[in-house]
PDB file of N, CA and C in Angstrom:
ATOM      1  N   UNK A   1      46.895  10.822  -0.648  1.00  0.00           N
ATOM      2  CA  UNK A   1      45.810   9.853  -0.663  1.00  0.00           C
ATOM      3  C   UNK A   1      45.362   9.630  -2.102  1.00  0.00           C
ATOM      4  N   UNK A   2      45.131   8.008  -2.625  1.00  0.00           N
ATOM      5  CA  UNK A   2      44.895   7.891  -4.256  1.00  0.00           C
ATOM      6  C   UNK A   2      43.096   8.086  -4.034  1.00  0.00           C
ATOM      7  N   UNK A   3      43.052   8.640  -5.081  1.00  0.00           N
ATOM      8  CA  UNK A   3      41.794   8.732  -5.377  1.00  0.00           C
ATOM      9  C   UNK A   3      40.622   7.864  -5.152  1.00  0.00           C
ATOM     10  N   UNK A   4      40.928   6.708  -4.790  1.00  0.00           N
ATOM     11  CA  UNK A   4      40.347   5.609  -4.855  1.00  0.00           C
ATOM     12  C   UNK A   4      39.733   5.329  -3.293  1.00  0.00           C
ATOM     13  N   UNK A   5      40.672   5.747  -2.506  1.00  0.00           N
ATOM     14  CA  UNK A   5      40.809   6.185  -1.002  1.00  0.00           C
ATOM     15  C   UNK A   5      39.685   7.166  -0.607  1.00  0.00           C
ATOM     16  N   UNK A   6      39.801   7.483  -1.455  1.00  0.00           N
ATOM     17  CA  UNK A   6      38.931   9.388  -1.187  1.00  0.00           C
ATOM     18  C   UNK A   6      37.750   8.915  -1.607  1.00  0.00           C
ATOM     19  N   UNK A   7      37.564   8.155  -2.146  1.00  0.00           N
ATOM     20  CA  UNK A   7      36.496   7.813  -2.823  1.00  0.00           C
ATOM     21  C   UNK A   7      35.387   6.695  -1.746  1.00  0.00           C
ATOM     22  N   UNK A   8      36.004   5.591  -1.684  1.00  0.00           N
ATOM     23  CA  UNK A   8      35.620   4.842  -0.762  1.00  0.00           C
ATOM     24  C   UNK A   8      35.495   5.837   0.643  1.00  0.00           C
ATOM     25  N   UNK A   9      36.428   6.522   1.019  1.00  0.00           N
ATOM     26  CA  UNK A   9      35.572   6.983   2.205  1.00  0.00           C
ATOM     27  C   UNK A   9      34.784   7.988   2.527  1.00  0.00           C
ATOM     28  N   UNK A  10      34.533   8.724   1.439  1.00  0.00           N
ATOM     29  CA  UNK A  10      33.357   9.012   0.559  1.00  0.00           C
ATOM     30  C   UNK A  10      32.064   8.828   0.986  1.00  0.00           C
ATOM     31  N   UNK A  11      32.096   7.235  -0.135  1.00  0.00           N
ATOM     32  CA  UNK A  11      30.885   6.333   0.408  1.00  0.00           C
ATOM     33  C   UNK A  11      30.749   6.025   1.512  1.00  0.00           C
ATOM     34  N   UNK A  12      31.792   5.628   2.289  1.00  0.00           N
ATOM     35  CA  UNK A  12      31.319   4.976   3.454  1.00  0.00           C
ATOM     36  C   UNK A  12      30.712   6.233   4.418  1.00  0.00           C
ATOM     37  N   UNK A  13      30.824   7.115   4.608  1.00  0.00           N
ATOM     38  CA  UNK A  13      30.433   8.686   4.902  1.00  0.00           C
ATOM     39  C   UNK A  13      29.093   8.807   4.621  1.00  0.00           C
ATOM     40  N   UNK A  14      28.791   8.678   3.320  1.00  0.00           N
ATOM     41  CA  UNK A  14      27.480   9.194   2.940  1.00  0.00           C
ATOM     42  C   UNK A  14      26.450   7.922   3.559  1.00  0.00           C
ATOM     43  N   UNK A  15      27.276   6.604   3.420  1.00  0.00           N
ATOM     44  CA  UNK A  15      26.211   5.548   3.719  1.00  0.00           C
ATOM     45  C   UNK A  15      26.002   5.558   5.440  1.00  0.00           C
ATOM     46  N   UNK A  16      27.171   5.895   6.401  1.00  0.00           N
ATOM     47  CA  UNK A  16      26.857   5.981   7.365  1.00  0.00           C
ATOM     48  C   UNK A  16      25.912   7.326   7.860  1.00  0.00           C
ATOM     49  N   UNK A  17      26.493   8.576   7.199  1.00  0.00           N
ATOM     50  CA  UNK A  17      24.940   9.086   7.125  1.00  0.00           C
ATOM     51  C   UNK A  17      23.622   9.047   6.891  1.00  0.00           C
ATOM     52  N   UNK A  18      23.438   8.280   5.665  1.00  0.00           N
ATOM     53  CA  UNK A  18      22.130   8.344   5.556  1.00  0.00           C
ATOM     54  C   UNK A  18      21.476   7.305   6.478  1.00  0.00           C
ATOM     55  N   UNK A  19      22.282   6.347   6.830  1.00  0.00           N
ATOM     56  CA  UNK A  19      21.820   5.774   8.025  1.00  0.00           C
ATOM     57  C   UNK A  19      21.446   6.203   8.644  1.00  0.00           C
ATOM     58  N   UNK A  20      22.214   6.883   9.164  1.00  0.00           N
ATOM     59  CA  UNK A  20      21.993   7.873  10.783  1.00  0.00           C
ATOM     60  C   UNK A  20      21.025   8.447  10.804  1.00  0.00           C
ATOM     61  N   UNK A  21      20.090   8.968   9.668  1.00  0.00           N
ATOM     62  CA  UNK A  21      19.405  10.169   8.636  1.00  0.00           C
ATOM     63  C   UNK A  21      17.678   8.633   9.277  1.00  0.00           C
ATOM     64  N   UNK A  22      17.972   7.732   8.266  1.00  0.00           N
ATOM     65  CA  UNK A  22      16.922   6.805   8.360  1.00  0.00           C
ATOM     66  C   UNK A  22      16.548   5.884   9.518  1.00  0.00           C
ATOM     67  N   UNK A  23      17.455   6.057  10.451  1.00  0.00           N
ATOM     68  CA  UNK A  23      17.141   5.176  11.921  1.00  0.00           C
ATOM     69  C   UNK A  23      16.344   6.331  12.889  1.00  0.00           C
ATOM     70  N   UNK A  24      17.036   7.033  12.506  1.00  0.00           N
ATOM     71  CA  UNK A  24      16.556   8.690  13.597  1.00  0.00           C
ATOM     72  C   UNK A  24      15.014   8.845  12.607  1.00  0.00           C
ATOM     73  N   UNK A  25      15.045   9.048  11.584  1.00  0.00           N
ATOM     74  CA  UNK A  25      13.589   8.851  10.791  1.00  0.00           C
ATOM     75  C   UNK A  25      12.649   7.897  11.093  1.00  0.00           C
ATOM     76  N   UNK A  26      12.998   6.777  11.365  1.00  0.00           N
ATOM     77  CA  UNK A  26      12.260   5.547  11.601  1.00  0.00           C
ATOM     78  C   UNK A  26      11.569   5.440  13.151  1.00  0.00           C
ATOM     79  N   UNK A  27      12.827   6.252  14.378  1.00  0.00           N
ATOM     80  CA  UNK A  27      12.320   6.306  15.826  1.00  0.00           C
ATOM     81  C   UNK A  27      12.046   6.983  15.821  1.00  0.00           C
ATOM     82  N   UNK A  28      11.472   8.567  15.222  1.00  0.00           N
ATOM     83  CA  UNK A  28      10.707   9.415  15.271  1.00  0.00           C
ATOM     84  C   UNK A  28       9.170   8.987  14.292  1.00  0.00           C
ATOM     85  N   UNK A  29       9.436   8.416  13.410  1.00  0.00           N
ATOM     86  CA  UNK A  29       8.074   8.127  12.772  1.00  0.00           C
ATOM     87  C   UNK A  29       7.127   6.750  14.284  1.00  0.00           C
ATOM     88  N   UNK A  30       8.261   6.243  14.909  1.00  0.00           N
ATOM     89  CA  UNK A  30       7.371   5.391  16.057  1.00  0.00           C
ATOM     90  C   UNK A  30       6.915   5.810  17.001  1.00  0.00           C
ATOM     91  N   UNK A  31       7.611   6.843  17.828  1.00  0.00           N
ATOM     92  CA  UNK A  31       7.273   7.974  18.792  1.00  0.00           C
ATOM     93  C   UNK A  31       6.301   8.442  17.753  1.00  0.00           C
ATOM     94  N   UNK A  32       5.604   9.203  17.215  1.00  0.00           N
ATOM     95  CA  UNK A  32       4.801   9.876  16.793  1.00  0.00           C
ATOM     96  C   UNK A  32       3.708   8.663  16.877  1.00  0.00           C
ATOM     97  N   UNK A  33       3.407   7.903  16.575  1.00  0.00           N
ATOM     98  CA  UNK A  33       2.092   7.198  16.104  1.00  0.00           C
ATOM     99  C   UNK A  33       2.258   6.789  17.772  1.00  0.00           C
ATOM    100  N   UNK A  34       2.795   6.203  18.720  1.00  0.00           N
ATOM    101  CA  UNK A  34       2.400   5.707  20.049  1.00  0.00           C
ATOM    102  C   UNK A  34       2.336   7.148  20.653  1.00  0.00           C
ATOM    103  N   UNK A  35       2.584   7.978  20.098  1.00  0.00           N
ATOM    104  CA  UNK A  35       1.888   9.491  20.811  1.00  0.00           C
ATOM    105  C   UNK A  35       0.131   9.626  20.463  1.00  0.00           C
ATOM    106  N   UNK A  36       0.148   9.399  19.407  1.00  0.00           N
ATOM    107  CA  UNK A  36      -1.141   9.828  18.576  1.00  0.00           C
ATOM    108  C   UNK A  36      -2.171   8.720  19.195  1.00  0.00           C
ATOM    109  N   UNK A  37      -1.561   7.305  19.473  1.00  0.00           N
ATOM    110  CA  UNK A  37      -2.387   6.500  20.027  1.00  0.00           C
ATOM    111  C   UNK A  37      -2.702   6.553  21.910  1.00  0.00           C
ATOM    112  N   UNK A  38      -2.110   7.239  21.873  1.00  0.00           N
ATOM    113  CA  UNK A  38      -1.844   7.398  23.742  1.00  0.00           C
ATOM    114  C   UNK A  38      -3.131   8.747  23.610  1.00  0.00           C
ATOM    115  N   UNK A  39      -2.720   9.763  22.670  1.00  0.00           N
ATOM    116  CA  UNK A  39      -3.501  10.922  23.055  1.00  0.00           C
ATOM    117  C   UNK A  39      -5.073  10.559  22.495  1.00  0.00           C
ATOM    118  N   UNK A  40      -5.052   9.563  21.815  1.00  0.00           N
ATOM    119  CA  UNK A  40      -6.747   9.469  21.458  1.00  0.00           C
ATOM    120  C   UNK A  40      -7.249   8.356  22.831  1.00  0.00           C
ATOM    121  N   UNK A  41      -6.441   7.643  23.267  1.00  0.00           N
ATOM    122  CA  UNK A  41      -7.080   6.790  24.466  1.00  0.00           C
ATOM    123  C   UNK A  41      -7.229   7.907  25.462  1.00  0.00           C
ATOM    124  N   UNK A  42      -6.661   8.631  25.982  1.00  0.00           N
ATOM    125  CA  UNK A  42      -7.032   9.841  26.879  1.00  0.00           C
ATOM    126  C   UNK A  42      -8.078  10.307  26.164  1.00  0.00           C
ATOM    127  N   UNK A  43      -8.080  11.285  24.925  1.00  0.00           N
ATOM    128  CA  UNK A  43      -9.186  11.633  24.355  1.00  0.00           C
ATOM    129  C   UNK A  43     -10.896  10.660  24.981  1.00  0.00           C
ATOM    130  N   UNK A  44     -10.506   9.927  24.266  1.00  0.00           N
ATOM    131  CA  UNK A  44     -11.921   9.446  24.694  1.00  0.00           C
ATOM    132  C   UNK A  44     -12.139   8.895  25.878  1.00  0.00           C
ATOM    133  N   UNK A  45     -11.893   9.103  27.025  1.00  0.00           N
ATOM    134  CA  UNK A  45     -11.840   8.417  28.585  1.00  0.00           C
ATOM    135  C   UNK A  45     -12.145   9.812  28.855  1.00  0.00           C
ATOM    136  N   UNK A  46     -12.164  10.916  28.300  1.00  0.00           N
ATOM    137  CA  UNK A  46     -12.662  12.168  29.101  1.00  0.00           C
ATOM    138  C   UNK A  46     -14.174  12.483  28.520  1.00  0.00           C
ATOM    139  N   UNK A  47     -15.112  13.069  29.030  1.00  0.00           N
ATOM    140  CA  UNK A  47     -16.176  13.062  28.608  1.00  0.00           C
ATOM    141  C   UNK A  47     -16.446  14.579  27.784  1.00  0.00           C
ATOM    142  N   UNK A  48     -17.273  14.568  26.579  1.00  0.00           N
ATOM    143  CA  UNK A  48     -17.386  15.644  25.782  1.00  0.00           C
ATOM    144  C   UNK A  48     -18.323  16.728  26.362  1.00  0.00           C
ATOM    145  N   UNK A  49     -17.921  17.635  27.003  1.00  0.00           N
ATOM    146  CA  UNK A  49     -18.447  18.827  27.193  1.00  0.00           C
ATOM    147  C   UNK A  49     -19.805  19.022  26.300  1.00  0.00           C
ATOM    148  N   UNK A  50     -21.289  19.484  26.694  1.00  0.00           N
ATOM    149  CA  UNK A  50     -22.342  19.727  25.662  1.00  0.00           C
ATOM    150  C   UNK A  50     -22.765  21.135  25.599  1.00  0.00           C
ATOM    151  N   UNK A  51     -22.093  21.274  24.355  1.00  0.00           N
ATOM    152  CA  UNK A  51     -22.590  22.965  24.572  1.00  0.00           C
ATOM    153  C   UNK A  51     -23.788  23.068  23.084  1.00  0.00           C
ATOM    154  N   UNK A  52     -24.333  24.418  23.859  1.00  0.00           N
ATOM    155  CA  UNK A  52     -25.353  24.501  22.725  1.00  0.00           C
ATOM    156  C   UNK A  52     -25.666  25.300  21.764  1.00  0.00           C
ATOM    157  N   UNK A  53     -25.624  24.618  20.375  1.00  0.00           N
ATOM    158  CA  UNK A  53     -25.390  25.316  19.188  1.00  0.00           C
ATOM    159  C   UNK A  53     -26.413  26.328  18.467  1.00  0.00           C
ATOM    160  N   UNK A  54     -26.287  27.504  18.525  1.00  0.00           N
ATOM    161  CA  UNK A  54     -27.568  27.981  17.950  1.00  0.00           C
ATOM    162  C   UNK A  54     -28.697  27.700  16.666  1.00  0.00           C
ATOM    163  N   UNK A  55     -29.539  27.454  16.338  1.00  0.00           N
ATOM    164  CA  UNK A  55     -30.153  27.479  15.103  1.00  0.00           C
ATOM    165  C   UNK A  55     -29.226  28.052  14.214  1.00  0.00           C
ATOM    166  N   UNK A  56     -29.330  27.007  12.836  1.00  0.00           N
ATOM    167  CA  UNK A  56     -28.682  27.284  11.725  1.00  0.00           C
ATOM    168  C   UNK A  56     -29.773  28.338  10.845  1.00  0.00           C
ATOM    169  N   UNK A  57     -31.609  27.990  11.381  1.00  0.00           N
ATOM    170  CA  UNK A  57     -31.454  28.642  10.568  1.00  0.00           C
ATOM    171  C   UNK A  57     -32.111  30.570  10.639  1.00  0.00           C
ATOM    172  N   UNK A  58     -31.898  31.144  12.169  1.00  0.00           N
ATOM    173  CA  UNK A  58     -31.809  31.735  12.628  1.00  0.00           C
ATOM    174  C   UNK A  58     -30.571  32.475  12.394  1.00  0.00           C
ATOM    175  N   UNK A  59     -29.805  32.086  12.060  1.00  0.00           N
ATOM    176  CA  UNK A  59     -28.409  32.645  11.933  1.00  0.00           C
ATOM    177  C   UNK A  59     -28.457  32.754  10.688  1.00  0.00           C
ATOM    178  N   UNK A  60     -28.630  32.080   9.934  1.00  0.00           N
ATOM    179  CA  UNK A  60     -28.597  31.919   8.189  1.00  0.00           C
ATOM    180  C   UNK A  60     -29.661  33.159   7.922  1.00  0.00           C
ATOM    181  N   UNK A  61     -31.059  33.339   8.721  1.00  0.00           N
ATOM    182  CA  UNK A  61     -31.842  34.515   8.607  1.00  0.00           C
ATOM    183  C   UNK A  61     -30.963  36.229   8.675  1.00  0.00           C
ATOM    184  N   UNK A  62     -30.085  36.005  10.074  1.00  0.00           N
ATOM    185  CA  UNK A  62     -29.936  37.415  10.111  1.00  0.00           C
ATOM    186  C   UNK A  62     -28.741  37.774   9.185  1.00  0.00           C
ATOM    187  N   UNK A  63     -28.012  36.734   8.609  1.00  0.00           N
ATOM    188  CA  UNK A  63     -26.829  36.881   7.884  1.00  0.00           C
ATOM    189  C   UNK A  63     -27.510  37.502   6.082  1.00  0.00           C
ATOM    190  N   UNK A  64     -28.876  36.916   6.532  1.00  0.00           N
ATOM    191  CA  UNK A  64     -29.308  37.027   4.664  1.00  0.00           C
ATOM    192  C   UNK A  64     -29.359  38.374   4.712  1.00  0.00           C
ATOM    193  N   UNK A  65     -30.467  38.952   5.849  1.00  0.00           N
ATOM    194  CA  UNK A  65     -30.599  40.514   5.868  1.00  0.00           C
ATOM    195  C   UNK A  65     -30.082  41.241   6.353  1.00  0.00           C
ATOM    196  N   UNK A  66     -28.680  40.700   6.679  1.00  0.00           N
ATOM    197  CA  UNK A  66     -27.503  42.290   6.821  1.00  0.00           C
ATOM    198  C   UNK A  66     -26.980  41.647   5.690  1.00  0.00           C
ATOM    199  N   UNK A  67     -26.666  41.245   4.669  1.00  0.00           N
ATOM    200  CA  UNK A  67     -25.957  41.054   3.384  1.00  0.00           C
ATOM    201  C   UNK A  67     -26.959  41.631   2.147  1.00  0.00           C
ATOM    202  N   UNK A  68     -28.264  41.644   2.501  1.00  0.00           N
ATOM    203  CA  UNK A  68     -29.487  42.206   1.406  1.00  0.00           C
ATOM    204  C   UNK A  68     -29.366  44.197   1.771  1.00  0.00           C
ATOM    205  N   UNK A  69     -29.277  44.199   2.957  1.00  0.00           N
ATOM    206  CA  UNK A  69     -29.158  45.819   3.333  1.00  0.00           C
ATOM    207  C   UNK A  69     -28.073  46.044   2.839  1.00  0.00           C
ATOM    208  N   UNK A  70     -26.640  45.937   3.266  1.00  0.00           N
ATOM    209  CA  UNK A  70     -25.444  46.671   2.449  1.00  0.00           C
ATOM    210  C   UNK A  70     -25.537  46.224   0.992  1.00  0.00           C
ATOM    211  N   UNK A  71     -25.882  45.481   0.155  1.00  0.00           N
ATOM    212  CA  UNK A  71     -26.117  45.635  -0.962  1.00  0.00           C
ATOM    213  C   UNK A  71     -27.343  46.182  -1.692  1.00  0.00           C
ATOM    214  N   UNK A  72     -28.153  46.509  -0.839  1.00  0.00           N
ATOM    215  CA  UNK A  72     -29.122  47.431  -1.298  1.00  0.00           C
ATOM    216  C   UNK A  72     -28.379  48.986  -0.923  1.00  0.00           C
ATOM    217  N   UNK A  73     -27.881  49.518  -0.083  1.00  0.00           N
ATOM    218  CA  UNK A  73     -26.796  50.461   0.225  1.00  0.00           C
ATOM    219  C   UNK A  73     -26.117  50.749  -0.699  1.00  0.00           C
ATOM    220  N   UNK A  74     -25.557  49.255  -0.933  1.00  0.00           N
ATOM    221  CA  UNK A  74     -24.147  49.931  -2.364  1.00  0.00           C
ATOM    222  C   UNK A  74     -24.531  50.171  -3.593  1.00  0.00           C
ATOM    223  N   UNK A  75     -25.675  49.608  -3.840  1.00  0.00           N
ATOM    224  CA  UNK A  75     -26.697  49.825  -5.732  1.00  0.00           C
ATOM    225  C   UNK A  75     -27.296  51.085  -5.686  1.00  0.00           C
ATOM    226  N   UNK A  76     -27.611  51.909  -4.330  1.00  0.00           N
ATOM    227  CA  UNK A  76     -27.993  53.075  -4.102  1.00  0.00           C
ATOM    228  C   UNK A  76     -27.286  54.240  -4.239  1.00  0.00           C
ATOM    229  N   UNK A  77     -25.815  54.065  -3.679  1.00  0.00           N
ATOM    230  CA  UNK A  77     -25.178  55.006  -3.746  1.00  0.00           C
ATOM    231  C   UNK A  77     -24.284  55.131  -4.843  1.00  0.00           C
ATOM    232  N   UNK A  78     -24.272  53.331  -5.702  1.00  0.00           N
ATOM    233  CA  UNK A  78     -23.477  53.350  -7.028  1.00  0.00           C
ATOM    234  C   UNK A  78     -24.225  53.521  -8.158  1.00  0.00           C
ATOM    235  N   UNK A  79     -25.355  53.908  -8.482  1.00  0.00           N
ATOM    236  CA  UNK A  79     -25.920  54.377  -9.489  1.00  0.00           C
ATOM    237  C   UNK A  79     -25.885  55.229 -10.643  1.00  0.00           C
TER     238      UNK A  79
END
């Protein structure tokens, strides 16, 4: 086979791959977005559960004074 042979079918190889590569890329990039649009129309046709969130700043309280105690703990015993 002349080189020239080998060559051309070569290319034609790589170009029918990357085809193959960018069509299969292209019907997976479309399946994905009519997924994403299917799952947000379900999404919102179901109704949001209400649950209830505790005070921020009740929580922010007990977090200050267990973080003020172990560091009053550790300046005590690292002295």
């Amino acid at each position: 086979m002349p080189i020239s042979e080998l060559m051309s079918k070569g290319i034609e190889l790589m170009f029918l791959g990357m085809g193959t590569v960018f069509v299969f890329l292209a019907v997976l990039v479309f399946a994905v977005s009519k997924m994403s649009e299917l799952a947000q129309k379900f999404e919102k046709s179901q109704p949001q559960p209400q649950t209830s969130q505790p005070t921020m700043a009740a929580t922010n309280n007990d977090h200050i004074a267990a973080i003020s105690a172990a560091v009053h703990q550790y300046r005590s015993k690292h002295k």
